[in-house]
PDB file of N, CA and C in Angstrom:
ATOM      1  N   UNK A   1      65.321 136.554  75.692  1.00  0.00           N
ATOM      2  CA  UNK A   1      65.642 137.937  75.376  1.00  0.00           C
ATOM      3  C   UNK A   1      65.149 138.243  73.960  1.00  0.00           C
ATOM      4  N   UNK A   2      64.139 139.205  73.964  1.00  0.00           N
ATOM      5  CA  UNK A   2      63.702 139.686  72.283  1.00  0.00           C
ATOM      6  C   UNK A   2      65.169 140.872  72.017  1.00  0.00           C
ATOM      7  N   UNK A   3      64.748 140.336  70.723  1.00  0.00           N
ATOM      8  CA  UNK A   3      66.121 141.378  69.664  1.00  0.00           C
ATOM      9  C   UNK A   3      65.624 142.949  69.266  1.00  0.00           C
ATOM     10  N   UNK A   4      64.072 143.035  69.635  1.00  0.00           N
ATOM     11  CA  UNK A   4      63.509 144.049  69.299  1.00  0.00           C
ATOM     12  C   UNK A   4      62.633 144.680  70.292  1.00  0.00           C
ATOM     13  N   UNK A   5      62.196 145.832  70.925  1.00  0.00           N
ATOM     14  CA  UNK A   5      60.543 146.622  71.033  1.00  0.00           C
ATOM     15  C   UNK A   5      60.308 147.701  69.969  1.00  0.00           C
ATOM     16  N   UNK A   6      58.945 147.367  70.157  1.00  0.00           N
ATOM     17  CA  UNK A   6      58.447 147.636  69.320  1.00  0.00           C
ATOM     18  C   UNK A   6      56.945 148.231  69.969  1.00  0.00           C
ATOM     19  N   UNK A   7      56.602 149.944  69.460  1.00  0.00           N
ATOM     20  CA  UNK A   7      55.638 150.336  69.987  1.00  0.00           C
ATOM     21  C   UNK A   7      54.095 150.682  69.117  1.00  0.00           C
ATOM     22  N   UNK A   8      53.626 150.007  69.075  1.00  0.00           N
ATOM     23  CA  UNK A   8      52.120 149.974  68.516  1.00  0.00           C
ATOM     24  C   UNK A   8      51.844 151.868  68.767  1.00  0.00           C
ATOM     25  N   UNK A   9      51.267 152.002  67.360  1.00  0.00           N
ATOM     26  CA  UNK A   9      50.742 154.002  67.819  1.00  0.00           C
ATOM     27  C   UNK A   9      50.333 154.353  68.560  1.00  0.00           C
ATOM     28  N   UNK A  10      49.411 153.320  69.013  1.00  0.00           N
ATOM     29  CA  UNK A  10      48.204 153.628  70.151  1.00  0.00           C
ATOM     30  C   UNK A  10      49.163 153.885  71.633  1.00  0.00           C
ATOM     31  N   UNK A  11      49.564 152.695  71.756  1.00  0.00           N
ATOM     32  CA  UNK A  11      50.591 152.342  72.806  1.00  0.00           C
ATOM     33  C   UNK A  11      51.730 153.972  73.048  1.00  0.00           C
ATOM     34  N   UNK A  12      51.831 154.491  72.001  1.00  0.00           N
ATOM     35  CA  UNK A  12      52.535 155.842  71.491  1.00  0.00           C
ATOM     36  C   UNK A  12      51.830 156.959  72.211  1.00  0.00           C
ATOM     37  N   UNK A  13      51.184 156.908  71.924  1.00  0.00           N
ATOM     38  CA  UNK A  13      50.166 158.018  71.916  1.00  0.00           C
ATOM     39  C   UNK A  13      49.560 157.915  73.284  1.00  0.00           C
ATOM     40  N   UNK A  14      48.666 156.908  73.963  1.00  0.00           N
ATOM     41  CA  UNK A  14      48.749 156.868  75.405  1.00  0.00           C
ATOM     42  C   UNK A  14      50.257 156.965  76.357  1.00  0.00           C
ATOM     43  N   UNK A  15      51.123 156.504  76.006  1.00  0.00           N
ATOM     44  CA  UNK A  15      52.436 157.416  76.749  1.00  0.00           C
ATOM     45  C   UNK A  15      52.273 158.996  76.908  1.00  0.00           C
ATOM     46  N   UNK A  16      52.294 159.438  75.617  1.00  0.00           N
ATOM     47  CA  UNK A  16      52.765 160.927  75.749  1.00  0.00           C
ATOM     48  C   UNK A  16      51.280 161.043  76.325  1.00  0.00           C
ATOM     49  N   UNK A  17      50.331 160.888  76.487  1.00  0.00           N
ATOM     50  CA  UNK A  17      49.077 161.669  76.844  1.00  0.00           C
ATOM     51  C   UNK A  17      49.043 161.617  78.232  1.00  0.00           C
ATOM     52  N   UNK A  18      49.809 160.126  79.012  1.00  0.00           N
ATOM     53  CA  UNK A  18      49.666 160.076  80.221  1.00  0.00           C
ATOM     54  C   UNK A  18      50.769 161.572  80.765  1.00  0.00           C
ATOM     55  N   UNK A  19      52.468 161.228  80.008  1.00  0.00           N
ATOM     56  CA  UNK A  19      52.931 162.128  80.602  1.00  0.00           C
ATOM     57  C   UNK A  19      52.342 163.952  80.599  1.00  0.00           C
ATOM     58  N   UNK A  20      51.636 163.956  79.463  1.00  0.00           N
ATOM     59  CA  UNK A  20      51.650 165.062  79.421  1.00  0.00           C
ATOM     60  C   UNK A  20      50.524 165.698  80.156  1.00  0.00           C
ATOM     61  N   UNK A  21      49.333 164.741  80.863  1.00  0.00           N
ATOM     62  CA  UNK A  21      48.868 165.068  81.847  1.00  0.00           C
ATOM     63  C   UNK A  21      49.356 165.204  83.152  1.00  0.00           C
ATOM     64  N   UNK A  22      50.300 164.596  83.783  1.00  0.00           N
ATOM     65  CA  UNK A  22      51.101 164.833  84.713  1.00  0.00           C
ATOM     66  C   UNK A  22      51.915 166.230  84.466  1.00  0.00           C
ATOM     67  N   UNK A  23      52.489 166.634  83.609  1.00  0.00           N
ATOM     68  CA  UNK A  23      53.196 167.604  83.491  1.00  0.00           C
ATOM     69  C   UNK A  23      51.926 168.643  83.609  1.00  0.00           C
ATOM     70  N   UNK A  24      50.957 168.905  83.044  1.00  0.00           N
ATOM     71  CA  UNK A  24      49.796 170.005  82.894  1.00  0.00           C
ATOM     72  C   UNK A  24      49.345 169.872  84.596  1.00  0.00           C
ATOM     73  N   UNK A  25      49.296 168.567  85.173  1.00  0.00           N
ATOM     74  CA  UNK A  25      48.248 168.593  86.429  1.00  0.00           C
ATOM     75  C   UNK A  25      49.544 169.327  87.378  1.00  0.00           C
ATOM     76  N   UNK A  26      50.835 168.626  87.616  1.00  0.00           N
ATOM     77  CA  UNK A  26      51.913 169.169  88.417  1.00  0.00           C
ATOM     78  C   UNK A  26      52.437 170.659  88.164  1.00  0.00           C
ATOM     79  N   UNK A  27      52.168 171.103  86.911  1.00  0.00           N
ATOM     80  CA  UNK A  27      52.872 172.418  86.335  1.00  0.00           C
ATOM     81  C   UNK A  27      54.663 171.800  86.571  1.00  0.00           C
ATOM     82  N   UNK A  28      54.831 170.987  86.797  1.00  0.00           N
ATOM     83  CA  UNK A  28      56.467 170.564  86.391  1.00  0.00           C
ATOM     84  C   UNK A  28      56.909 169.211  85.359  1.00  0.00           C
ATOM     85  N   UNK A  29      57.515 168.815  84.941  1.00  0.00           N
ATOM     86  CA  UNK A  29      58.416 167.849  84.247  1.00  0.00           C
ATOM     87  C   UNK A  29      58.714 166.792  85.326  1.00  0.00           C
ATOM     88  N   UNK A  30      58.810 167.281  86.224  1.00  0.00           N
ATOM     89  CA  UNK A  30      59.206 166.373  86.869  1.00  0.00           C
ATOM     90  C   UNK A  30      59.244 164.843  87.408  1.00  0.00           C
ATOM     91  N   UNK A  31      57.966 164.790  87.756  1.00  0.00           N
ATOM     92  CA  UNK A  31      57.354 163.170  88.046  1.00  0.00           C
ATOM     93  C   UNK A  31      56.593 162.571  86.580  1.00  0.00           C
ATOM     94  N   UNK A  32      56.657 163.525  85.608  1.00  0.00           N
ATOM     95  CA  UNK A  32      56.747 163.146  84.424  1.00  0.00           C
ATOM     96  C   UNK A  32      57.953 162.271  83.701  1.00  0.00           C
ATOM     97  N   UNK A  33      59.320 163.135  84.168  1.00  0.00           N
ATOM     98  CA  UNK A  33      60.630 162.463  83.408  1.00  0.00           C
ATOM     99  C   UNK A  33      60.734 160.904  84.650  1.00  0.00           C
ATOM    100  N   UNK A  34      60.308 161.170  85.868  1.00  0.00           N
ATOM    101  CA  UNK A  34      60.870 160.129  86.861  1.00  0.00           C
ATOM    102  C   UNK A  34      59.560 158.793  86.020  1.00  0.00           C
ATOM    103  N   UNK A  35      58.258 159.041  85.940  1.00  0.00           N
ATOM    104  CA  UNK A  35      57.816 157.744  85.319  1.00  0.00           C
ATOM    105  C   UNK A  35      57.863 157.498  84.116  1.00  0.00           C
ATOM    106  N   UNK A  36      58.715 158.402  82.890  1.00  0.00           N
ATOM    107  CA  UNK A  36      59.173 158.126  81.652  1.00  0.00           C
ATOM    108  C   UNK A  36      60.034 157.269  82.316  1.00  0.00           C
ATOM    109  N   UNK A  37      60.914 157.187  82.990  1.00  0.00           N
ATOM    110  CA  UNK A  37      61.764 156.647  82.986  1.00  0.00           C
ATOM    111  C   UNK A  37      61.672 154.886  83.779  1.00  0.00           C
ATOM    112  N   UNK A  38      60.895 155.069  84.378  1.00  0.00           N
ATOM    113  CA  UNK A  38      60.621 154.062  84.953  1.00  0.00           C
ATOM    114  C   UNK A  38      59.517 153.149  83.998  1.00  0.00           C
ATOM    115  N   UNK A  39      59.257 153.177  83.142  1.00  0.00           N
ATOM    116  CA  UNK A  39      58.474 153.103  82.533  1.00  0.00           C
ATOM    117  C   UNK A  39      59.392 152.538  81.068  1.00  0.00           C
ATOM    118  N   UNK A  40      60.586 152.796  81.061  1.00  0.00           N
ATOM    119  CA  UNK A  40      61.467 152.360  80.449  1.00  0.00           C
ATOM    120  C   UNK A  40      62.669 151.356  80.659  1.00  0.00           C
ATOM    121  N   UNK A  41      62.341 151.346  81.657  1.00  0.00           N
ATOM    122  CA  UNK A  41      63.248 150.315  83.032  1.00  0.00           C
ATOM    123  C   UNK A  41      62.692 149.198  82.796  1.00  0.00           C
ATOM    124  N   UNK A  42      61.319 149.287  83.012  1.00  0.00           N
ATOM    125  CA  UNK A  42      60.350 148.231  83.169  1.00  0.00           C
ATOM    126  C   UNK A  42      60.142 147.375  81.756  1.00  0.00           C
ATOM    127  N   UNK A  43      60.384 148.205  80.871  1.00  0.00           N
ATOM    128  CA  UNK A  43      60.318 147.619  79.322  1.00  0.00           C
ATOM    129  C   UNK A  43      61.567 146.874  79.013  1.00  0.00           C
ATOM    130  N   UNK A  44      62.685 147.202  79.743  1.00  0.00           N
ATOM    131  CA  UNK A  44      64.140 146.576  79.316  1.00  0.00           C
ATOM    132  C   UNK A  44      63.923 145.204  80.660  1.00  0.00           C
ATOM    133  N   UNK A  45      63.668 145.256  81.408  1.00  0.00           N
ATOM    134  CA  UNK A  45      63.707 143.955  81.856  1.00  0.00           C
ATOM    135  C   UNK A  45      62.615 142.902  81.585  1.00  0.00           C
ATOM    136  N   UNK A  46      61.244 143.819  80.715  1.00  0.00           N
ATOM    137  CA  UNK A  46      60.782 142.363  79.736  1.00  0.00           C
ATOM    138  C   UNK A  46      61.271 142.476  78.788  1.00  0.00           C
ATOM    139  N   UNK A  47      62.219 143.519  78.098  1.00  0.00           N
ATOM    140  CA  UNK A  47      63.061 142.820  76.805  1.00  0.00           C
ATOM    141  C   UNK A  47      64.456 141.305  77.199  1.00  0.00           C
ATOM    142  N   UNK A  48      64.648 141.154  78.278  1.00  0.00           N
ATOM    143  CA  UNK A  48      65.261 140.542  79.033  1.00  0.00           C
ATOM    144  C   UNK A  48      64.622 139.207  79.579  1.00  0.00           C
ATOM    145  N   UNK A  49      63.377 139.214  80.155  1.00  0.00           N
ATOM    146  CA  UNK A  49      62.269 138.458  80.500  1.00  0.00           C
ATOM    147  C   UNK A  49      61.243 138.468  79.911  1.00  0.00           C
ATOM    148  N   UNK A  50      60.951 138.265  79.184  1.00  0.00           N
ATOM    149  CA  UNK A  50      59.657 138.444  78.171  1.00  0.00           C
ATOM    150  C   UNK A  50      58.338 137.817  78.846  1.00  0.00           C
ATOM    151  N   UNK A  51      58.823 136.830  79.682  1.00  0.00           N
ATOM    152  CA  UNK A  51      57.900 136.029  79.710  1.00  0.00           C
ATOM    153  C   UNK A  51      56.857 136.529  81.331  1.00  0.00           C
ATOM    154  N   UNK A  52      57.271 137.090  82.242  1.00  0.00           N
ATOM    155  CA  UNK A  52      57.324 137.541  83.245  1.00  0.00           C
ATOM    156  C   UNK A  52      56.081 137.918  83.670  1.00  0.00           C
ATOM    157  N   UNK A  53      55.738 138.681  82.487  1.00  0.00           N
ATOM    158  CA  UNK A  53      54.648 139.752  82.640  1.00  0.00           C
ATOM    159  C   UNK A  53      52.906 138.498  83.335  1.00  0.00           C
ATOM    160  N   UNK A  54      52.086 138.885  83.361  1.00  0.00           N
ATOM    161  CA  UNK A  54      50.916 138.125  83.765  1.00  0.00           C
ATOM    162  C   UNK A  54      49.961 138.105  82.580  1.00  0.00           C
ATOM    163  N   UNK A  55      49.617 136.586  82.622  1.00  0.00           N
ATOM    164  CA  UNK A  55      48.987 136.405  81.183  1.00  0.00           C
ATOM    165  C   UNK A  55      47.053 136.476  81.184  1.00  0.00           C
ATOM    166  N   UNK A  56      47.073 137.137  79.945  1.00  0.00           N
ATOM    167  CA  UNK A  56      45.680 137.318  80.036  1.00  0.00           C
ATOM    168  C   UNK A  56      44.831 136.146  79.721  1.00  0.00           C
ATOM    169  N   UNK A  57      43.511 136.647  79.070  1.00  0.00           N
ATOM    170  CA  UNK A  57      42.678 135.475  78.527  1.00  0.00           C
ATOM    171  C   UNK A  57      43.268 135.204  77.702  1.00  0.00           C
ATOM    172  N   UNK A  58      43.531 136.545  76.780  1.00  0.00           N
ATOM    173  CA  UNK A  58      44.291 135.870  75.389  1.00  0.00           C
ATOM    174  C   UNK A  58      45.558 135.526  75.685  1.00  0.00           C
ATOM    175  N   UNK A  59      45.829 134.477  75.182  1.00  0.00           N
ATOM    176  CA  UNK A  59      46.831 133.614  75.615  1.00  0.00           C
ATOM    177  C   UNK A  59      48.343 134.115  74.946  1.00  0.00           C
ATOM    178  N   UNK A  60      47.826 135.217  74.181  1.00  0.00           N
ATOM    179  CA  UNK A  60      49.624 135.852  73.160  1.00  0.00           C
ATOM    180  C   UNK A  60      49.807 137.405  74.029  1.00  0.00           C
ATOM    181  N   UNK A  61      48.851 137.803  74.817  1.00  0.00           N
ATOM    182  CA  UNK A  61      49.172 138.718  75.370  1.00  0.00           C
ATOM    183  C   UNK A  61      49.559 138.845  77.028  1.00  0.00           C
ATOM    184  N   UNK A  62      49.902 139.429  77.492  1.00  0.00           N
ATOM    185  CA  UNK A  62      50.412 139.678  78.853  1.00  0.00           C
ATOM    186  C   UNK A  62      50.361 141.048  79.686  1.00  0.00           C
ATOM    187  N   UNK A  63      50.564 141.195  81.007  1.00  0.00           N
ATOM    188  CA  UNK A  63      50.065 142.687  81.445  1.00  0.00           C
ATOM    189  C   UNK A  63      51.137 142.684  82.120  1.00  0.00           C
ATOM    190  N   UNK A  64      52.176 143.820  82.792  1.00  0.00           N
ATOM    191  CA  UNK A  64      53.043 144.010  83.227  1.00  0.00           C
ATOM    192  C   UNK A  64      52.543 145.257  84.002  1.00  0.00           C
ATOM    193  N   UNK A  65      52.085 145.180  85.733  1.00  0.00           N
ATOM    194  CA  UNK A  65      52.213 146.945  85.982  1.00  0.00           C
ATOM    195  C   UNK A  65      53.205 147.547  86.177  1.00  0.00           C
ATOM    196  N   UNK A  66      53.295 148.502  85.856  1.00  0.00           N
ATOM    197  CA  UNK A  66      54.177 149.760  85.955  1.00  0.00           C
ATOM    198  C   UNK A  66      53.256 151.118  86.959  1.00  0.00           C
ATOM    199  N   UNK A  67      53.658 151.042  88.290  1.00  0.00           N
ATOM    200  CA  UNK A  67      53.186 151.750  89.156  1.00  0.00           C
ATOM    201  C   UNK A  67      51.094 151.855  88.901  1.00  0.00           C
ATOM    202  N   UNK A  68      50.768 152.659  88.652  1.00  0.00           N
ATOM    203  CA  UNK A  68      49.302 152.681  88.217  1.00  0.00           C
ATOM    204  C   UNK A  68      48.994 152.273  86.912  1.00  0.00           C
ATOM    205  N   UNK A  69      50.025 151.747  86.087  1.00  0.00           N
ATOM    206  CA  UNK A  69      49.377 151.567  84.618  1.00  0.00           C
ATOM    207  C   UNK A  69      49.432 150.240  84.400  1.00  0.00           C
ATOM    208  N   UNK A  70      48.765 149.834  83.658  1.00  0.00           N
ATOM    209  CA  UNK A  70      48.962 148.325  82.885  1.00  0.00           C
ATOM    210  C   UNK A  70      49.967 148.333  81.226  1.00  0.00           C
ATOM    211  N   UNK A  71      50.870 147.509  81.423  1.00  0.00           N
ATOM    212  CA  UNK A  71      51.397 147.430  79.641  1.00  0.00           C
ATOM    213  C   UNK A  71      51.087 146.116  79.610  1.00  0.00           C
ATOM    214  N   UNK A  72      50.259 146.580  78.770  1.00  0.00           N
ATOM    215  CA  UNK A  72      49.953 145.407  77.783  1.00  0.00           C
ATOM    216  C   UNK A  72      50.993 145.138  76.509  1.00  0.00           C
ATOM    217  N   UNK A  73      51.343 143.958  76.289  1.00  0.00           N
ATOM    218  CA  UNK A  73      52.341 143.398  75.421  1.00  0.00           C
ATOM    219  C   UNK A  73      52.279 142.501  75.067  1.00  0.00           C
ATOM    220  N   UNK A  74      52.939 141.711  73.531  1.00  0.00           N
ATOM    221  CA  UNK A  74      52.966 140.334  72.983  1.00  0.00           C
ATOM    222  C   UNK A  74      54.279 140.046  72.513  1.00  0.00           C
ATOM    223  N   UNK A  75      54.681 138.927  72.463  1.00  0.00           N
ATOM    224  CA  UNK A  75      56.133 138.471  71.878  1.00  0.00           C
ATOM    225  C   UNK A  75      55.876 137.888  70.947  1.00  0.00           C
ATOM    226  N   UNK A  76      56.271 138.383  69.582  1.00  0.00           N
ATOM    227  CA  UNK A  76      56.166 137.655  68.695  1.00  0.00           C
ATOM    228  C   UNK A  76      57.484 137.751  67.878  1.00  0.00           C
ATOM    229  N   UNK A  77      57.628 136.386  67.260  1.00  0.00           N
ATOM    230  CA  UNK A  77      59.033 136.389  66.058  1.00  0.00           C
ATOM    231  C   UNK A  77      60.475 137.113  66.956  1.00  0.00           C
ATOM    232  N   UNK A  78      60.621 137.140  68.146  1.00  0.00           N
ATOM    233  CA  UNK A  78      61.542 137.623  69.008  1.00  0.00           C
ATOM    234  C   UNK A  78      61.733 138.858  69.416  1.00  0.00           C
ATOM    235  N   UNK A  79      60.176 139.790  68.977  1.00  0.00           N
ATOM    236  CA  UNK A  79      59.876 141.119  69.417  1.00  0.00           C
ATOM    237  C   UNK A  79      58.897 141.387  69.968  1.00  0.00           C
ATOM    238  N   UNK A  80      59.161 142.556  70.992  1.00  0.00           N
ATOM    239  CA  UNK A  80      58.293 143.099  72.078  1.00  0.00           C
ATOM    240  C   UNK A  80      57.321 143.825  71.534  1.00  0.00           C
ATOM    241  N   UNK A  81      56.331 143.601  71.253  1.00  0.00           N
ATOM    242  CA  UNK A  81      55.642 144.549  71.305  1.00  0.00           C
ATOM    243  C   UNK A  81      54.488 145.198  71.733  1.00  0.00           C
ATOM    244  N   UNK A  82      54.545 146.372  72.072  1.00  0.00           N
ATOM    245  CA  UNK A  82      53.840 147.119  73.244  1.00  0.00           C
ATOM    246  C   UNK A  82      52.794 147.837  72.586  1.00  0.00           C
ATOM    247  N   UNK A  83      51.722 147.057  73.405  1.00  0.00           N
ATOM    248  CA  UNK A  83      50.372 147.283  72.596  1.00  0.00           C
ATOM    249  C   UNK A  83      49.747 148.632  73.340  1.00  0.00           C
ATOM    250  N   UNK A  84      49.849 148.342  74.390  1.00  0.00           N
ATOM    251  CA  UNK A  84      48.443 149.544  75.164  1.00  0.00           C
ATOM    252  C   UNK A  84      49.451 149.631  76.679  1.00  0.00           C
ATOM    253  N   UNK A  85      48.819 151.215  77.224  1.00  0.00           N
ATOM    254  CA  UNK A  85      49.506 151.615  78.741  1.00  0.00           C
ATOM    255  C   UNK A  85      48.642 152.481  79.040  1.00  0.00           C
ATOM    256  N   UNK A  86      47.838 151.572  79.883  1.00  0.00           N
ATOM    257  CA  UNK A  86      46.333 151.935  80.428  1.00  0.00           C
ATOM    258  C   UNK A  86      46.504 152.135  81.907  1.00  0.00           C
ATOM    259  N   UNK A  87      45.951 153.261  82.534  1.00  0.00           N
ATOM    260  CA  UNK A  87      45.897 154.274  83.784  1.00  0.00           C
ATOM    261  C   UNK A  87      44.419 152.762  84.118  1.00  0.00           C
ATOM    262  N   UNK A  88      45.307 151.761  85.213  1.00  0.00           N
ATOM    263  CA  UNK A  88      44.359 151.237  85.860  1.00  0.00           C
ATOM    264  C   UNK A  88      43.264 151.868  87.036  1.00  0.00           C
ATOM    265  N   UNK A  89      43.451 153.027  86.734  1.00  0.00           N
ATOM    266  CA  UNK A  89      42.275 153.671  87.594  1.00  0.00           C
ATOM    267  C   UNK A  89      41.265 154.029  87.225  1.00  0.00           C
ATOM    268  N   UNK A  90      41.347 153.832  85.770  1.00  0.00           N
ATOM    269  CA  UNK A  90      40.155 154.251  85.121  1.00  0.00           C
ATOM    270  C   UNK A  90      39.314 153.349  84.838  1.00  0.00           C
ATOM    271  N   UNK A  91      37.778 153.432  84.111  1.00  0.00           N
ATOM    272  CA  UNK A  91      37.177 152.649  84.456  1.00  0.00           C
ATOM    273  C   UNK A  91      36.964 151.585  83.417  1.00  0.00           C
ATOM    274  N   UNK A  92      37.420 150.603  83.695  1.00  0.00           N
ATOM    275  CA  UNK A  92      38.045 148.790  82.701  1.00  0.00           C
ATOM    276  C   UNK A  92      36.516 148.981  81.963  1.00  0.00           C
ATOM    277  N   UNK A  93      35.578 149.368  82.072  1.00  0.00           N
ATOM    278  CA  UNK A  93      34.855 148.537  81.122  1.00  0.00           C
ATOM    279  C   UNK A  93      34.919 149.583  79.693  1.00  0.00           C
ATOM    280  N   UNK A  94      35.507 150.488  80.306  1.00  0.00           N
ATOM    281  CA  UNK A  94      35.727 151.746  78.506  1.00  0.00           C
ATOM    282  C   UNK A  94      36.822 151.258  77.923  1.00  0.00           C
ATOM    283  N   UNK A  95      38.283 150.005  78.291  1.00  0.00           N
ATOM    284  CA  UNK A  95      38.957 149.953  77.881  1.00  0.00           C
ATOM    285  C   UNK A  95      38.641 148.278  76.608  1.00  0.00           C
ATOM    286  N   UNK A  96      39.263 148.708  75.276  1.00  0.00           N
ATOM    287  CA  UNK A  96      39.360 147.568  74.626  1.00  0.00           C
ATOM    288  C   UNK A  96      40.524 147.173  74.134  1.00  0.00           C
ATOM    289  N   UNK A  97      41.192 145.937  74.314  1.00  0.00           N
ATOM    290  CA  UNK A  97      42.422 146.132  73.474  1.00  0.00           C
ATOM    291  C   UNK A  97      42.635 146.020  72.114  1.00  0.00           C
ATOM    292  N   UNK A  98      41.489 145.336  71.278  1.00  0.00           N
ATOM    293  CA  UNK A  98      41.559 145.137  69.793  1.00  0.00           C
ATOM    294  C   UNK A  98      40.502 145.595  69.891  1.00  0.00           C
TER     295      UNK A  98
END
């Protein structure tokens, strides 16, 4: 169990951009607040399980999906932290994580 999450800007900033395309494409809140939320579910049971998630090349990071997205995350010093939440539909070779 980490004592902390912790959200990288980027990681910030792709949240609100995903929801706020859902809200613009639906014209409602709706399936916006239902995968905020799920999306927060999913973060408390790797604050719980840290280890869970599926490990990449790099060996300090891990991928966890959350319906269509990937979170990317690392545990370090007993905190979560949430690097990137990437729309796996898009196309992997535009994505970098460092």
């Amino acid at each position: 169990m980490v004592r902390r999450i912790i959200w990288s800007k980027r990681a910030v900033l792709e949240r609100q951009e995903i929801l706020l395309y859902w809200v613009e494409r639906n014209k409602s809140k709706s399936y916006s607040i239902k995968l905020n939320k799920l999306i927060s579910e999913e973060i408390k049971i790797l604050a719980k399980n840290p280890f869970i998630g599926r490990e990449t090349d790099d060996a300090d990071i891990r991928i966890k999906v959350v319906r269509d997205y990937l979170l990317f995350y690392e545990v370090r010093d007993n905190e979560l932290h949430i690097l990137s939440l990437w729309d796996s539909r898009r196309n992997p070779g535009s994505f970098q994580l460092k």
